[in-house]
PDB file of N, CA and C in Angstrom:
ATOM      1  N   UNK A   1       0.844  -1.182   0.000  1.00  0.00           N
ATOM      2  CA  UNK A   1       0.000   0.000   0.000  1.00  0.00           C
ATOM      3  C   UNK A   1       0.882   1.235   0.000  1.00  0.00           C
ATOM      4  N   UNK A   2       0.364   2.191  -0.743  1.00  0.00           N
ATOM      5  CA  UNK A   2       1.041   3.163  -0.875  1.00  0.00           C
ATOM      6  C   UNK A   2       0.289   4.742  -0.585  1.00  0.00           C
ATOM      7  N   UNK A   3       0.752   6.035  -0.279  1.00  0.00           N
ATOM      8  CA  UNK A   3       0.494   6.842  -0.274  1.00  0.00           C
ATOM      9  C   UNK A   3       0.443   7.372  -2.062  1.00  0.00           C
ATOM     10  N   UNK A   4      -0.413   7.905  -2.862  1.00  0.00           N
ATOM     11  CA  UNK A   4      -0.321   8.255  -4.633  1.00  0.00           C
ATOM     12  C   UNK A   4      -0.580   9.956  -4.317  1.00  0.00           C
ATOM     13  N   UNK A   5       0.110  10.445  -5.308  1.00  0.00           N
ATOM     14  CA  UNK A   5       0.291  11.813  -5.314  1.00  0.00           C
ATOM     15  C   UNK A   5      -1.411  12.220  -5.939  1.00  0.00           C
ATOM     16  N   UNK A   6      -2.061  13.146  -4.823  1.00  0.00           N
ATOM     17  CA  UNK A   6      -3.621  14.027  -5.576  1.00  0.00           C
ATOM     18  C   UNK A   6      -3.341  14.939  -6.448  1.00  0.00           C
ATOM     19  N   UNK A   7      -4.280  14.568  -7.569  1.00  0.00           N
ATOM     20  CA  UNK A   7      -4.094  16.058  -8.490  1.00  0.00           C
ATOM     21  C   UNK A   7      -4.882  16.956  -8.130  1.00  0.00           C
ATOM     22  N   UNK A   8      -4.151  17.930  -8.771  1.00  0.00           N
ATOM     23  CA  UNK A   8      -4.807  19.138  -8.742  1.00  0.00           C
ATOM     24  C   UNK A   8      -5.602  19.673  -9.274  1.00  0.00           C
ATOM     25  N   UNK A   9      -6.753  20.095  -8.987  1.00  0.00           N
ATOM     26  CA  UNK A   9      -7.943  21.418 -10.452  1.00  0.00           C
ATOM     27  C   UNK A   9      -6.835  22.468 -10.826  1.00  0.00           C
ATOM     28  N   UNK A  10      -6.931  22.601 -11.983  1.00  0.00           N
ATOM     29  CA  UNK A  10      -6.046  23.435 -12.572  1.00  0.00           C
ATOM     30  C   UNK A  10      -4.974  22.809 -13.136  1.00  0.00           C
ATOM     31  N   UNK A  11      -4.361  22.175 -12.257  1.00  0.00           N
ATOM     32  CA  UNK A  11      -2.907  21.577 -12.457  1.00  0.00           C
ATOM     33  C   UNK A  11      -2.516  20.293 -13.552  1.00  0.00           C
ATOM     34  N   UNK A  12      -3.648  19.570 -13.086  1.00  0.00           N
ATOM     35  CA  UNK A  12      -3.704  17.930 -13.456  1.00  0.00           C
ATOM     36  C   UNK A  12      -4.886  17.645 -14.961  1.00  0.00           C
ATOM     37  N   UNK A  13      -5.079  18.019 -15.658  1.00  0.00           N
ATOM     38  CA  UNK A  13      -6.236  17.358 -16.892  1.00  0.00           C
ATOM     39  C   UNK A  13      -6.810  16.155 -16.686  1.00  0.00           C
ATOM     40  N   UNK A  14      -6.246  15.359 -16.051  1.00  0.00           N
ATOM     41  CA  UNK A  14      -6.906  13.870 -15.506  1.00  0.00           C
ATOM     42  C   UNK A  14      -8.401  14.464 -14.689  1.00  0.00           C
ATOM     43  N   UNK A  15      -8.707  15.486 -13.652  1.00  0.00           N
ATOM     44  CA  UNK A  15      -9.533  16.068 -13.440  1.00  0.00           C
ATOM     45  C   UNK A  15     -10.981  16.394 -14.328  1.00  0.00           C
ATOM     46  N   UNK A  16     -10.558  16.623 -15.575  1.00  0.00           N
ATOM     47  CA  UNK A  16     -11.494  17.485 -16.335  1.00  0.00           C
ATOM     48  C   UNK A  16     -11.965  16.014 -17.341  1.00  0.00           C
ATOM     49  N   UNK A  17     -11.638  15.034 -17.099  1.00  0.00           N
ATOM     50  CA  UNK A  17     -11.610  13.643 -18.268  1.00  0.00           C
ATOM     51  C   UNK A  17     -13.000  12.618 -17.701  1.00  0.00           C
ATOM     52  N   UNK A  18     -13.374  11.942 -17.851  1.00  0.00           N
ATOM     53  CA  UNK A  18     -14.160  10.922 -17.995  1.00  0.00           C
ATOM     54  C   UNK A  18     -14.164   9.934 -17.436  1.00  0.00           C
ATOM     55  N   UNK A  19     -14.270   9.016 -16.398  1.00  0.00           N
ATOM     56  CA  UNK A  19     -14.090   8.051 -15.616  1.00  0.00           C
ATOM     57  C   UNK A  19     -14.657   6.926 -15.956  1.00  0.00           C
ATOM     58  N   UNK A  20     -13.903   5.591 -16.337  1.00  0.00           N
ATOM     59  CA  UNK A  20     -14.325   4.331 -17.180  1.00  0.00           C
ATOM     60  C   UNK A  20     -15.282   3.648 -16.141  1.00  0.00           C
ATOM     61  N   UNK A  21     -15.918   2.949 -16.360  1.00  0.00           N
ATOM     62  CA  UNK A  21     -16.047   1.571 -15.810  1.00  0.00           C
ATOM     63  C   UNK A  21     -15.561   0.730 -15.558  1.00  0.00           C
ATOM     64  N   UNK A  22     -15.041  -0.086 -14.210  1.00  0.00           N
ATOM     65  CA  UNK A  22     -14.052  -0.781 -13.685  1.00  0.00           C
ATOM     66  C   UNK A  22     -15.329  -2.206 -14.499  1.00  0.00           C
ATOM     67  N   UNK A  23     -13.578  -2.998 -15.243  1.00  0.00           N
ATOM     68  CA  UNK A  23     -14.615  -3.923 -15.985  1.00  0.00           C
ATOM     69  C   UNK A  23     -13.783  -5.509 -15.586  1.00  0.00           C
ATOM     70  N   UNK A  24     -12.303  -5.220 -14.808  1.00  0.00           N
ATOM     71  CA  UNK A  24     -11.423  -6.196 -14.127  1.00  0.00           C
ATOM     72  C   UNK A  24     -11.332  -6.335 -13.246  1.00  0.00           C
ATOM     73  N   UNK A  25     -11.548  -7.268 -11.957  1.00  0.00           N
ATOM     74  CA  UNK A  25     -11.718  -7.484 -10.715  1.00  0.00           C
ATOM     75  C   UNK A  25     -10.561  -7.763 -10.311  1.00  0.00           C
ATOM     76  N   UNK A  26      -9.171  -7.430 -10.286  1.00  0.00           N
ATOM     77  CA  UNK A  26      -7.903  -8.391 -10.276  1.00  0.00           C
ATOM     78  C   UNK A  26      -7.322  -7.458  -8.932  1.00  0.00           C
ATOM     79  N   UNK A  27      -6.226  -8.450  -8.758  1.00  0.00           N
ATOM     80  CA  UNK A  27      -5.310  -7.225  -7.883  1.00  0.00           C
ATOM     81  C   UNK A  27      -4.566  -6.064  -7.432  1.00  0.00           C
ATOM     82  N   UNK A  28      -4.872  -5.150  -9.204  1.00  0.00           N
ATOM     83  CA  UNK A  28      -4.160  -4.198  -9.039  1.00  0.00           C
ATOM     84  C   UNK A  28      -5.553  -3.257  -8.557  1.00  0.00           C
ATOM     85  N   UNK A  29      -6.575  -3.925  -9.010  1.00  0.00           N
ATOM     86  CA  UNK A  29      -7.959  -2.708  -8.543  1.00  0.00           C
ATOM     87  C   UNK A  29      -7.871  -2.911  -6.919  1.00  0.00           C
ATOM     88  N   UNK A  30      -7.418  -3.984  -6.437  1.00  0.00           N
ATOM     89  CA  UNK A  30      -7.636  -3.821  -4.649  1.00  0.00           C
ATOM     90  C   UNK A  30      -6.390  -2.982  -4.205  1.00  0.00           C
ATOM     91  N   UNK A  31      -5.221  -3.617  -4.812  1.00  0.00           N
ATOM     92  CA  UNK A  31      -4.578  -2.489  -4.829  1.00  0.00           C
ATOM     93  C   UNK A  31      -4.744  -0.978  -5.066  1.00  0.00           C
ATOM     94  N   UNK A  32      -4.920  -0.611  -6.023  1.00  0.00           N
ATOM     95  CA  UNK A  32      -5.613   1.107  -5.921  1.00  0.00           C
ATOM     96  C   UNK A  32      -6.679   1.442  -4.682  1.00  0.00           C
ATOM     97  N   UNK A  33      -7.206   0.265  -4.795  1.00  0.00           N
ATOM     98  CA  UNK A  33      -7.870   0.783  -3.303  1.00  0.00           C
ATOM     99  C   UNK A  33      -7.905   1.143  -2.177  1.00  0.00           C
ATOM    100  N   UNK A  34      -6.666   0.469  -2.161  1.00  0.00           N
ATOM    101  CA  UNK A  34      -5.923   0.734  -0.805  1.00  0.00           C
ATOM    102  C   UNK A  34      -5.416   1.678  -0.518  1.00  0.00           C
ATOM    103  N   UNK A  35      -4.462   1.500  -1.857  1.00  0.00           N
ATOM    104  CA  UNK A  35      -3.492   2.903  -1.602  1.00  0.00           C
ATOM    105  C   UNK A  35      -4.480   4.238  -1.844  1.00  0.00           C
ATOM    106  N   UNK A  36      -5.871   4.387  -2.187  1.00  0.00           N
ATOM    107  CA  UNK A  36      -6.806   5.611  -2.239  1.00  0.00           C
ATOM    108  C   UNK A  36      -6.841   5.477  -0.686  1.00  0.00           C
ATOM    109  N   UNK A  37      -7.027   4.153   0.033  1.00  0.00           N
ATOM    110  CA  UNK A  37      -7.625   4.913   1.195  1.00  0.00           C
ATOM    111  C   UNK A  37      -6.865   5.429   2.018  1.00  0.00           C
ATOM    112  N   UNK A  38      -5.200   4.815   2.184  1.00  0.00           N
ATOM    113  CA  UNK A  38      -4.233   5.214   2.986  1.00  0.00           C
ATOM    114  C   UNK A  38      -4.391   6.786   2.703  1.00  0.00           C
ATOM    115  N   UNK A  39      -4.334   6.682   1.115  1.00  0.00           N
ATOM    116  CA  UNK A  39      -4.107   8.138   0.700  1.00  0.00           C
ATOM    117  C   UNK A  39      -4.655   9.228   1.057  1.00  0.00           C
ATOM    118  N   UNK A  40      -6.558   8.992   1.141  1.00  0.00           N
ATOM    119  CA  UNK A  40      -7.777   9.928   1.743  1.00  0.00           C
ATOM    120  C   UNK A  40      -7.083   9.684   3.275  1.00  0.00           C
ATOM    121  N   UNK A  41      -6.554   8.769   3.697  1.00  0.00           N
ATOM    122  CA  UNK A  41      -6.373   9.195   5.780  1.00  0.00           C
ATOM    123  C   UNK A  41      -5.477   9.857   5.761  1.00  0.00           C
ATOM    124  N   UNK A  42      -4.185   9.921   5.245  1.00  0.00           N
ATOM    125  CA  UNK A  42      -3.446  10.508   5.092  1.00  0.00           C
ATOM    126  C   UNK A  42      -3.279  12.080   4.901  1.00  0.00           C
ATOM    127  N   UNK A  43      -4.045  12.129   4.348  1.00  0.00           N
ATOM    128  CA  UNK A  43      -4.626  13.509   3.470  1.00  0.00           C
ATOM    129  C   UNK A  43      -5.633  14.324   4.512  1.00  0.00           C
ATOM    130  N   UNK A  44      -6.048  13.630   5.354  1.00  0.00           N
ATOM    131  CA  UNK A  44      -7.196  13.817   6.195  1.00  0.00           C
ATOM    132  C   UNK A  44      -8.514  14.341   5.727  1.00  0.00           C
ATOM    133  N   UNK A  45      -8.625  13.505   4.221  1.00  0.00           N
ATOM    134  CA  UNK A  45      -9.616  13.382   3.613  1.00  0.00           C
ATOM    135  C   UNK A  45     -11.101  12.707   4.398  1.00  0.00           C
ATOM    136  N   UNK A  46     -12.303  13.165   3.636  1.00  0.00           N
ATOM    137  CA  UNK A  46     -13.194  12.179   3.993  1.00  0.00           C
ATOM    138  C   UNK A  46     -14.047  11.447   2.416  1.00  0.00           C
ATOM    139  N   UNK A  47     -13.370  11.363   1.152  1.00  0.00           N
ATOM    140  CA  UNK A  47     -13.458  10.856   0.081  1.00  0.00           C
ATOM    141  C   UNK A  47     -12.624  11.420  -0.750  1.00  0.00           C
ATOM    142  N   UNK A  48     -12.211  10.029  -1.809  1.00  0.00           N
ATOM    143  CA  UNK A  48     -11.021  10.107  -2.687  1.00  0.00           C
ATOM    144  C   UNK A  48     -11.985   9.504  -4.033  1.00  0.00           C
ATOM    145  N   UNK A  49     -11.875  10.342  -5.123  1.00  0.00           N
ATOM    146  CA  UNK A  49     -12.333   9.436  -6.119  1.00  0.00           C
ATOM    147  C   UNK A  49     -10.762   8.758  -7.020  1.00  0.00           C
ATOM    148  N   UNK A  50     -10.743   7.839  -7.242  1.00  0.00           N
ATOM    149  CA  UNK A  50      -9.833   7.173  -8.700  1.00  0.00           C
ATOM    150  C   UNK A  50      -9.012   8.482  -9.580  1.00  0.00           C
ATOM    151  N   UNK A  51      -9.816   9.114  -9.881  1.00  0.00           N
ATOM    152  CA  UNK A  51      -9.273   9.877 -10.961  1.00  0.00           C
ATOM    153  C   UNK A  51      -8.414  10.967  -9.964  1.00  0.00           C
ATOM    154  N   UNK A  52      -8.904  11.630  -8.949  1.00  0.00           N
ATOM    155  CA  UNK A  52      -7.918  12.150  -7.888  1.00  0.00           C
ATOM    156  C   UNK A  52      -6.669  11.464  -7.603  1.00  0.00           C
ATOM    157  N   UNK A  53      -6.270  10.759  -8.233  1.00  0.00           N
ATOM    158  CA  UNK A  53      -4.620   9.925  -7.761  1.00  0.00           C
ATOM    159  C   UNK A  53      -4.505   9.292  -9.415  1.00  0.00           C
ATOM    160  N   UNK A  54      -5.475  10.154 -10.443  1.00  0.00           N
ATOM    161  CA  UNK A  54      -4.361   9.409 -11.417  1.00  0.00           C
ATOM    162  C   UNK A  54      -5.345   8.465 -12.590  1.00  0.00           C
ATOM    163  N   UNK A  55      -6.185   7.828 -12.115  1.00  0.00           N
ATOM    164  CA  UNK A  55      -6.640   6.732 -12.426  1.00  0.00           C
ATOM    165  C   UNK A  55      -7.630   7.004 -13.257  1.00  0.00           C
ATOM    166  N   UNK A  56      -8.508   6.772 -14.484  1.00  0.00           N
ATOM    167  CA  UNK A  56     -10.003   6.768 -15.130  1.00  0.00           C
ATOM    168  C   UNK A  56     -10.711   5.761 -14.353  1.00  0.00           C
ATOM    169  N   UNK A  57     -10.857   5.651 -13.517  1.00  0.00           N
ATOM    170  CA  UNK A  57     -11.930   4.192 -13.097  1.00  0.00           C
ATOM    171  C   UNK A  57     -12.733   5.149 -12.304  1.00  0.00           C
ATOM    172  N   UNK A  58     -14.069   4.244 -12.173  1.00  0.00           N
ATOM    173  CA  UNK A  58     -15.411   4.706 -11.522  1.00  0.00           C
ATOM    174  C   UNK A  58     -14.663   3.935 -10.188  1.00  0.00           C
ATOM    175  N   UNK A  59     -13.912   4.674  -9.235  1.00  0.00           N
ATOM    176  CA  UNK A  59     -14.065   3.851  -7.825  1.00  0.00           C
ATOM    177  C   UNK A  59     -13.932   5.450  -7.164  1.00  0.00           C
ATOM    178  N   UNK A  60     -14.309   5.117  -5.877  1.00  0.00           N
ATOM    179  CA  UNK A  60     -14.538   5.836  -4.915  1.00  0.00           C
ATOM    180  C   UNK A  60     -13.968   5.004  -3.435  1.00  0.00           C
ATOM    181  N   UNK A  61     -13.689   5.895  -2.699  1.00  0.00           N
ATOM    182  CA  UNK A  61     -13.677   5.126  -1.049  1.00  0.00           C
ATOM    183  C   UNK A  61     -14.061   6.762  -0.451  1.00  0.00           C
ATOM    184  N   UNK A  62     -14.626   6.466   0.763  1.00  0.00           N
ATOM    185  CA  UNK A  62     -15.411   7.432   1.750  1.00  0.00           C
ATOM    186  C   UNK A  62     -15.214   7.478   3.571  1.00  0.00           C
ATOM    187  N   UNK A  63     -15.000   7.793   3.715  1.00  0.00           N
ATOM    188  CA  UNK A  63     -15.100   7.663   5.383  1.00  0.00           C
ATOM    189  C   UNK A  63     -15.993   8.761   6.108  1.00  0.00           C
ATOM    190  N   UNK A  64     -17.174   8.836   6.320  1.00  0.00           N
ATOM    191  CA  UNK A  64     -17.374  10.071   7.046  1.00  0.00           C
ATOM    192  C   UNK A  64     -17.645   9.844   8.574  1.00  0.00           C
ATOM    193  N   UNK A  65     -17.042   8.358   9.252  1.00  0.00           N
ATOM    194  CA  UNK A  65     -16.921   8.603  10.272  1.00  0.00           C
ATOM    195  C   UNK A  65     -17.510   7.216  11.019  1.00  0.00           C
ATOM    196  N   UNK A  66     -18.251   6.716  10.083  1.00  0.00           N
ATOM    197  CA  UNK A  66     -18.431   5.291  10.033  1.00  0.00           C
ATOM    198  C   UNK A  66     -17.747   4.189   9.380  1.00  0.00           C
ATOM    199  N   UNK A  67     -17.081   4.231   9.389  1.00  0.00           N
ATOM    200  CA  UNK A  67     -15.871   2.868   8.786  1.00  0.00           C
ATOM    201  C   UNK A  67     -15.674   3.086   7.477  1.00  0.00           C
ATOM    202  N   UNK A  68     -14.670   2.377   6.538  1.00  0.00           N
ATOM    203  CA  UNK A  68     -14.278   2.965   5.483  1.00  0.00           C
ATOM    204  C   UNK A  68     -15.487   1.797   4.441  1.00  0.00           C
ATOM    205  N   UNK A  69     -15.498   3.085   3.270  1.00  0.00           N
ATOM    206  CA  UNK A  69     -16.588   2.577   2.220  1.00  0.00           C
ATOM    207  C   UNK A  69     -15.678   2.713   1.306  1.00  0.00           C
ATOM    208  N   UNK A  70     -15.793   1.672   0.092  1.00  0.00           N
ATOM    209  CA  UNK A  70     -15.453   1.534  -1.189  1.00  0.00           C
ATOM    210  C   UNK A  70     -16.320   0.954  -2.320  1.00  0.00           C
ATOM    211  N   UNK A  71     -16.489   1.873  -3.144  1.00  0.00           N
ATOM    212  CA  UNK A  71     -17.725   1.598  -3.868  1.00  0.00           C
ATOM    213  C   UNK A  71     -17.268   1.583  -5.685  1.00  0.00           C
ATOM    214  N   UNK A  72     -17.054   0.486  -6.542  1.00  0.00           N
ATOM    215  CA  UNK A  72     -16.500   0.720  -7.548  1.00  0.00           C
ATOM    216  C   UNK A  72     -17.913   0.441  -8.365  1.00  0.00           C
ATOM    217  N   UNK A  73     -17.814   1.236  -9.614  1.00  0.00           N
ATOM    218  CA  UNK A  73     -18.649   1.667 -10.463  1.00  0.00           C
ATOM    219  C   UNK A  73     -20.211   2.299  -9.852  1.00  0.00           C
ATOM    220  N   UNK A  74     -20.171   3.270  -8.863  1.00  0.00           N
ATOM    221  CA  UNK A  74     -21.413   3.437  -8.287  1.00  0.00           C
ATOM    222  C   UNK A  74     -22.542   4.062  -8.951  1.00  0.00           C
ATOM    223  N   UNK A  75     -23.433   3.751  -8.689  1.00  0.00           N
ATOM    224  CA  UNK A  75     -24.742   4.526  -9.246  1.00  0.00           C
ATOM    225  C   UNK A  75     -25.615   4.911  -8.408  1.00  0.00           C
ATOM    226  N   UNK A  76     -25.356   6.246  -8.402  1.00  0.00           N
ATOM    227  CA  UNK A  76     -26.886   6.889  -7.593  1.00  0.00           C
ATOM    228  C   UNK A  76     -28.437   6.760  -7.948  1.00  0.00           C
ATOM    229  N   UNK A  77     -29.311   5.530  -7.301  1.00  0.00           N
ATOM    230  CA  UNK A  77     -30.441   5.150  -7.719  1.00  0.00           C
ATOM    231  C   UNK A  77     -31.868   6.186  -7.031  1.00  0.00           C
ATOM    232  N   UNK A  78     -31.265   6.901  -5.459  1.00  0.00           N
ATOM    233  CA  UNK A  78     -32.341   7.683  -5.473  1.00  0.00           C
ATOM    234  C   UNK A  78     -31.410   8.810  -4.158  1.00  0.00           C
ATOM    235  N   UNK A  79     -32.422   9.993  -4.174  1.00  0.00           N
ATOM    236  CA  UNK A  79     -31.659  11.066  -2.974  1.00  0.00           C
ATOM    237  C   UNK A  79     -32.849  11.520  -2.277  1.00  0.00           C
ATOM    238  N   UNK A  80     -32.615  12.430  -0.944  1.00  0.00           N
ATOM    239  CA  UNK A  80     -33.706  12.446  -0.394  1.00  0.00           C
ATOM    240  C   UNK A  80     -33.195  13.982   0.416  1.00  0.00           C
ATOM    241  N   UNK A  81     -34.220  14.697   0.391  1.00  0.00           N
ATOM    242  CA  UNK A  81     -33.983  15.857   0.930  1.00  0.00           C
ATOM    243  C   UNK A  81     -32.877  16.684   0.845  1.00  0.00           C
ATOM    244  N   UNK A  82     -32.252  17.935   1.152  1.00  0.00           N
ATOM    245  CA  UNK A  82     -31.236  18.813   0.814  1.00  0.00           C
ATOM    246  C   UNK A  82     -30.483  18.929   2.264  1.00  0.00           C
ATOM    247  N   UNK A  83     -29.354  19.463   2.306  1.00  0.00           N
ATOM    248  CA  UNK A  83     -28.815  19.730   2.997  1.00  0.00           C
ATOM    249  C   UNK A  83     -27.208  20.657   2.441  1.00  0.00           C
ATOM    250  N   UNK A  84     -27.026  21.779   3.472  1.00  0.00           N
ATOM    251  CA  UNK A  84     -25.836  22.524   2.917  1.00  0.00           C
ATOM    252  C   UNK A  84     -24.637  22.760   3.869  1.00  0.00           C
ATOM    253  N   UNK A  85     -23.429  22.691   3.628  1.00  0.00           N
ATOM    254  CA  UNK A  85     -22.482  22.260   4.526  1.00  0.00           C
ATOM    255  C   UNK A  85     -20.786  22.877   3.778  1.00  0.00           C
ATOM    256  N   UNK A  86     -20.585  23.227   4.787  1.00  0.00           N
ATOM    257  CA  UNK A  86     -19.072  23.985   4.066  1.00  0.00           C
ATOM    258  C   UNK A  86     -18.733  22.691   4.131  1.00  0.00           C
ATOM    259  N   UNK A  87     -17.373  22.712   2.969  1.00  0.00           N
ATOM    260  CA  UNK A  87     -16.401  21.639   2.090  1.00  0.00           C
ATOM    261  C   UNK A  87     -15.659  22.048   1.669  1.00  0.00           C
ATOM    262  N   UNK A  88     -14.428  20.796   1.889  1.00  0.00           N
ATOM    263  CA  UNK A  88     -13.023  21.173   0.912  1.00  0.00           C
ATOM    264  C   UNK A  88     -13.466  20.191  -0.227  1.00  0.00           C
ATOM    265  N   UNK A  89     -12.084  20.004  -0.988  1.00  0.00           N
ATOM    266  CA  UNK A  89     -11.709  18.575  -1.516  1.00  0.00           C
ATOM    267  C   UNK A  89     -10.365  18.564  -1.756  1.00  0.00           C
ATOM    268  N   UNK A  90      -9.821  17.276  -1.810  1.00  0.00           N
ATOM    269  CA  UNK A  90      -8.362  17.175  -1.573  1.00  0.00           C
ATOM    270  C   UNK A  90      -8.002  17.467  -2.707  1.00  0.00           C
ATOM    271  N   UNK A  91      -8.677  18.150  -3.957  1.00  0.00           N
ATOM    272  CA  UNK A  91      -7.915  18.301  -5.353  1.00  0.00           C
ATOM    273  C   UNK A  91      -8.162  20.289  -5.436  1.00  0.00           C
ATOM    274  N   UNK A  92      -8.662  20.330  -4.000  1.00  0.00           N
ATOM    275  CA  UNK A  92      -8.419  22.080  -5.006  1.00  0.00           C
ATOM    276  C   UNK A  92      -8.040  22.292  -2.772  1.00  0.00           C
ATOM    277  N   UNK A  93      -7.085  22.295  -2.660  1.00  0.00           N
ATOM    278  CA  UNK A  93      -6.767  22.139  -1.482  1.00  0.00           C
ATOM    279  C   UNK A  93      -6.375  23.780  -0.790  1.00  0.00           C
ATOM    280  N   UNK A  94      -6.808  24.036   0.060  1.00  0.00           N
ATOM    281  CA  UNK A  94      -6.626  25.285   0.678  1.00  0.00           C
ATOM    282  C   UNK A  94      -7.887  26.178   0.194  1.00  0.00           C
ATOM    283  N   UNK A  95      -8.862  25.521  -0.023  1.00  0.00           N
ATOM    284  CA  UNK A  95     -10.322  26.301  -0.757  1.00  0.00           C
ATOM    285  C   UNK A  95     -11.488  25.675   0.190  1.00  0.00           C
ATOM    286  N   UNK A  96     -12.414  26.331   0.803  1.00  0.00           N
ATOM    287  CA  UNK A  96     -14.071  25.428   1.149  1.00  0.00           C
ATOM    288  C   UNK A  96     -14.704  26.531   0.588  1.00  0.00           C
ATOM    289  N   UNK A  97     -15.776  25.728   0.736  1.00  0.00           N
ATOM    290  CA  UNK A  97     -17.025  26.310  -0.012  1.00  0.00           C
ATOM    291  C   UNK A  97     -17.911  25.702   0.379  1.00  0.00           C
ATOM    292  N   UNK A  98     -18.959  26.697   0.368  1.00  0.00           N
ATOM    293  CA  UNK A  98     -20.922  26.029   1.065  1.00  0.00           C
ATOM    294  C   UNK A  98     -21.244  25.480  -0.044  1.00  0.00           C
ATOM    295  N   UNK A  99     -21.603  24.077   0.155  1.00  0.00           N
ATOM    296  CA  UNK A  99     -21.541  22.658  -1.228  1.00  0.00           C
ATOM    297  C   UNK A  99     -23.591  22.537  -0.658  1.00  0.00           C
ATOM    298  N   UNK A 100     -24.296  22.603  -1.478  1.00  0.00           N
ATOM    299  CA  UNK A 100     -25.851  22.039  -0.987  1.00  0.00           C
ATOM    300  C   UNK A 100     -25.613  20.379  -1.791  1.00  0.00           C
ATOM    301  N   UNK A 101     -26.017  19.628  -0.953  1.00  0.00           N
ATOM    302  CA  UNK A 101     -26.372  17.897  -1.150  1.00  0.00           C
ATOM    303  C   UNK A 101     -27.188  17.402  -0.979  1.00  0.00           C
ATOM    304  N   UNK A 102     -27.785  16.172  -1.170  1.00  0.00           N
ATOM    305  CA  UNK A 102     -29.024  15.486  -0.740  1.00  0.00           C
ATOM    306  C   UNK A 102     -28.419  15.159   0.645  1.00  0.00           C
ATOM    307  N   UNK A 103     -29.417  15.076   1.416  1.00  0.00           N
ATOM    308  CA  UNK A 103     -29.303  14.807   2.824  1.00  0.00           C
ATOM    309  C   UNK A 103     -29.382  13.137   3.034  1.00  0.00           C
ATOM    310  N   UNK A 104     -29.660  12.182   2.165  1.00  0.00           N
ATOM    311  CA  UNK A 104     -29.162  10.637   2.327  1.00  0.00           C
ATOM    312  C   UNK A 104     -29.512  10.708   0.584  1.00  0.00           C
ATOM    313  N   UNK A 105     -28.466   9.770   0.144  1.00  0.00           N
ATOM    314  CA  UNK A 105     -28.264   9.159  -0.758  1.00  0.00           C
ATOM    315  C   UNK A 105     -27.964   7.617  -0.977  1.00  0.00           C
ATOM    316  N   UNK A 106     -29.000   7.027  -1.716  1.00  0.00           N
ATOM    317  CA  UNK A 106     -29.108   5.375  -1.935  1.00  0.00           C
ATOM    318  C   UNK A 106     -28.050   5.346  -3.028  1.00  0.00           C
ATOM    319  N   UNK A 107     -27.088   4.231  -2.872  1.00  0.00           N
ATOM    320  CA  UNK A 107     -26.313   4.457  -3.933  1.00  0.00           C
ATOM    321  C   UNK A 107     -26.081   2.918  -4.001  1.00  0.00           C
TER     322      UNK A 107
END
């Protein structure tokens, strides 16, 4: 497991690109996974997507405080109510901003 360098908005074009569908189940995808999540604790993140360290794949990992989530190719099937909450993200770092969200999301 490794710590992977986050890109940057602005900096990185991997940002502004398209995220595949994870379509290989093998060891280098558990691998990336890992090293996303060391990477989000590290970072003192509370979500890392794939493409933030580099990668086109639909994966994600999350922590907001309940144990770590990893969710590859996710789909948001329904949301429920609003909610608004200052936020960073580990790709435009030294920035928050009041982000409005669904207040639970089925995913």
């Amino acid at each position: 497991m490794a710590i992977r360098k986050i890109a940057v908005l602005g900096e990185d074009d991997v940002l502004r690109k398209k995220a595949r569908a994870v379509e290989k189940f093998d060891k280098r995808l558990w691998t990336l996974l890992d090293d996303m999540a060391d990477t989000m604790y590290d970072a003192d993140g509370a979500g890392l997507a794939a493409p933030q360290v580099g990668v086109l794949k639909r994966c994600v990992v999350i922590d907001v405080g309940e144990g770590l989530i990893e969710m590859i190719n996710p789909v948001i099937v329904r949301t429920e109510g609003e909610m608004v909450n200052v936020e960073g993200c580990l790709s435009v770092p030294g920035r928050r901003g009041t982000v409005k969200r669904p207040e639970r999301v089925v995913v």
